[in-house]
Protein backbone atom coordinates (compact mmCIF):
# COMPACT_ATOMS: atom_id res chain seq x y z
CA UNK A 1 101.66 76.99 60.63
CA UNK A 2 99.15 75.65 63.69
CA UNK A 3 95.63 76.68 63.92
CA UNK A 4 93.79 77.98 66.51
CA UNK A 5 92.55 74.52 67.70
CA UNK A 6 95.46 73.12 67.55
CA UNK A 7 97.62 75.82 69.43
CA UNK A 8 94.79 75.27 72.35
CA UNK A 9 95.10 71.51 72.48
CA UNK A 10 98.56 72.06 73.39
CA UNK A 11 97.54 73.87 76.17
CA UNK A 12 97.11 72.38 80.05
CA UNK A 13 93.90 71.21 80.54
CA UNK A 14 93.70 74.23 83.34
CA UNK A 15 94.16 76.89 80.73
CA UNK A 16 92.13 75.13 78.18
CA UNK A 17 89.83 75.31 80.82
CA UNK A 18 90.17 78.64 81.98
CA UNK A 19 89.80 79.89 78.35
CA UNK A 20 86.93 78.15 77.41
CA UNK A 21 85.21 79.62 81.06
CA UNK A 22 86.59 83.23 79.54
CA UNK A 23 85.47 82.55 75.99
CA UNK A 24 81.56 81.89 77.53
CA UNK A 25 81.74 84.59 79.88
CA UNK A 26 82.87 87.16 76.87
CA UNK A 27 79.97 85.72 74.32
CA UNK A 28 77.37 85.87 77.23
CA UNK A 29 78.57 89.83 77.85
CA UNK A 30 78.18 90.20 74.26
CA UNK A 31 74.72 88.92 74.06
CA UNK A 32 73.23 90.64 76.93
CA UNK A 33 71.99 93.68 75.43
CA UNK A 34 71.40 92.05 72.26
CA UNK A 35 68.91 89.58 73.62
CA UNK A 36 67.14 92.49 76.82
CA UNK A 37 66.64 94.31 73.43
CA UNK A 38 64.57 91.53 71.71
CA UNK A 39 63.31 90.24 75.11
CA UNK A 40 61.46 93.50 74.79
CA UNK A 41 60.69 93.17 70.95
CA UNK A 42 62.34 96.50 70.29
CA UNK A 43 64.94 96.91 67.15
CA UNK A 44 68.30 98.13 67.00
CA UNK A 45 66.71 100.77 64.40
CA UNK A 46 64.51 101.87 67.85
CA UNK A 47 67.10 101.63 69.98
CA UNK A 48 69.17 103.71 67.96
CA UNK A 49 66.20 106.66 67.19
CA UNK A 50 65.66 106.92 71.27
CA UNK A 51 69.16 107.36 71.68
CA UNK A 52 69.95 109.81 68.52
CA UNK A 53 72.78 107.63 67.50
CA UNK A 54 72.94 105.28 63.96
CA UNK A 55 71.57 101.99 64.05
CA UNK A 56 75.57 100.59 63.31
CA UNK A 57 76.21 102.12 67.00
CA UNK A 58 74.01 100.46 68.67
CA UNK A 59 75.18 97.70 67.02
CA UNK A 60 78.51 98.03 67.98
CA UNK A 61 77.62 98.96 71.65
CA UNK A 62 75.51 95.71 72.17
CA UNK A 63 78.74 93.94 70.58
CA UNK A 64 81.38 95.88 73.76
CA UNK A 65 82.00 94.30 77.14
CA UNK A 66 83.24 96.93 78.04
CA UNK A 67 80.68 100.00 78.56
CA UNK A 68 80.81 103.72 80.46
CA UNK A 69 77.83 103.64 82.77
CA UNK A 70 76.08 106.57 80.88
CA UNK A 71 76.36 104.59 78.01
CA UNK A 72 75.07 101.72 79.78
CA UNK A 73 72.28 103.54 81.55
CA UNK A 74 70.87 105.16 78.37
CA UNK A 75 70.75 101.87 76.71
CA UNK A 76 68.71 100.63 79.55
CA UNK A 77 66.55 103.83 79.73
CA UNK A 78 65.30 103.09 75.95
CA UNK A 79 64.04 100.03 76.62
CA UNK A 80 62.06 102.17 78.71
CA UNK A 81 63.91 100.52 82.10
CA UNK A 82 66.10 102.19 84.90
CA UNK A 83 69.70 100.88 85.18
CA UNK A 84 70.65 100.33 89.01
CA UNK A 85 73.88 99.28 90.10
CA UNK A 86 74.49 96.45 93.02
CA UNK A 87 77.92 95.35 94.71
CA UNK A 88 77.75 91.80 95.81
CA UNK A 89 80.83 90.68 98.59
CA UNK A 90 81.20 87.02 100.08
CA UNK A 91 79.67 86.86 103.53
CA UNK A 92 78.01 90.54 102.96
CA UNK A 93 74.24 90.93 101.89
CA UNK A 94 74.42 92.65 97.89
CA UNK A 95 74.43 97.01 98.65
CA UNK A 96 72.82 99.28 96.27
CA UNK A 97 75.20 101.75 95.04
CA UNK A 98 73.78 104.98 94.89
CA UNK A 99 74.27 108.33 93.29
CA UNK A 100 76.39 106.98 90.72
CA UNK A 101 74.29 107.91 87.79
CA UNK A 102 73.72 110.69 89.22
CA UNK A 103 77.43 111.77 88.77
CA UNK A 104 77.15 109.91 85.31
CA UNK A 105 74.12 113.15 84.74
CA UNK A 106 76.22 115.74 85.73
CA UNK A 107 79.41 114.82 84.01
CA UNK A 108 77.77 113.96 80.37
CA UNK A 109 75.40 117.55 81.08
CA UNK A 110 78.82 119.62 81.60
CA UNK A 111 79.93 117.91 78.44
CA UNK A 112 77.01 118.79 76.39
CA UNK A 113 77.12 122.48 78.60
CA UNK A 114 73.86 122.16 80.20
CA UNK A 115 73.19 121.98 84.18
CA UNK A 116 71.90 118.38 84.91
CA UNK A 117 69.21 119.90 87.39
């Protein structure tokens, strides 16, 4: 049986490439909350008191690339920060998108069956 290193050296040097671009991107994703959190000196045991969830959440959720923007922007808003969103285009100046957690408000209010207002 081949490892892992060995199953990638058989690989074009494009893919290699292309996975070792992926693999960075993925591990710097991962670390982003992780390392805002500390950049702020706060816990996971803080982080996870603000948001009423267990500390293991939080440490899962700092561990996902993959994140709901509620779940984002409440992350963000116990660090004590506000989460805004921005969509950069080639040849276009970066645009502020707005009223998105807005919607995010409303939707996770109707879920808990409260008006977000």
């Amino acid at each position: 049986m081949k490892t892992l290193d060995q199953k990638i050296k058989e690989l074009s040097p494009a893919r290699r490439k292309k996975i070792k671009q992926r693999a960075a991107q993925l591990i710097a994703e991962e670390m982003s909350l992780r390392e805002l959190r500390r950049a702020h000196k706060l816990t996971q045991e803080r982080i996870a008191q603000t948001l009423g969830i267990g500390q293991d959440q939080v440490s899962r959720l700092e561990q996902r690339s993959d994140l709901l923007i509620s779940t984002l922007r409440g992350y963000v808003e116990a660090m004590g920060g506000r989460l805004t969103l921005v969509a950069e285009f080639p040849h276009h100046k970066p645009v502020a998108l707005s009223g998105i957690a807005a919607l995010d408000a409303d939707t996770d209010a109707r879920r808990a069956g409260v008006s977000a207002e």
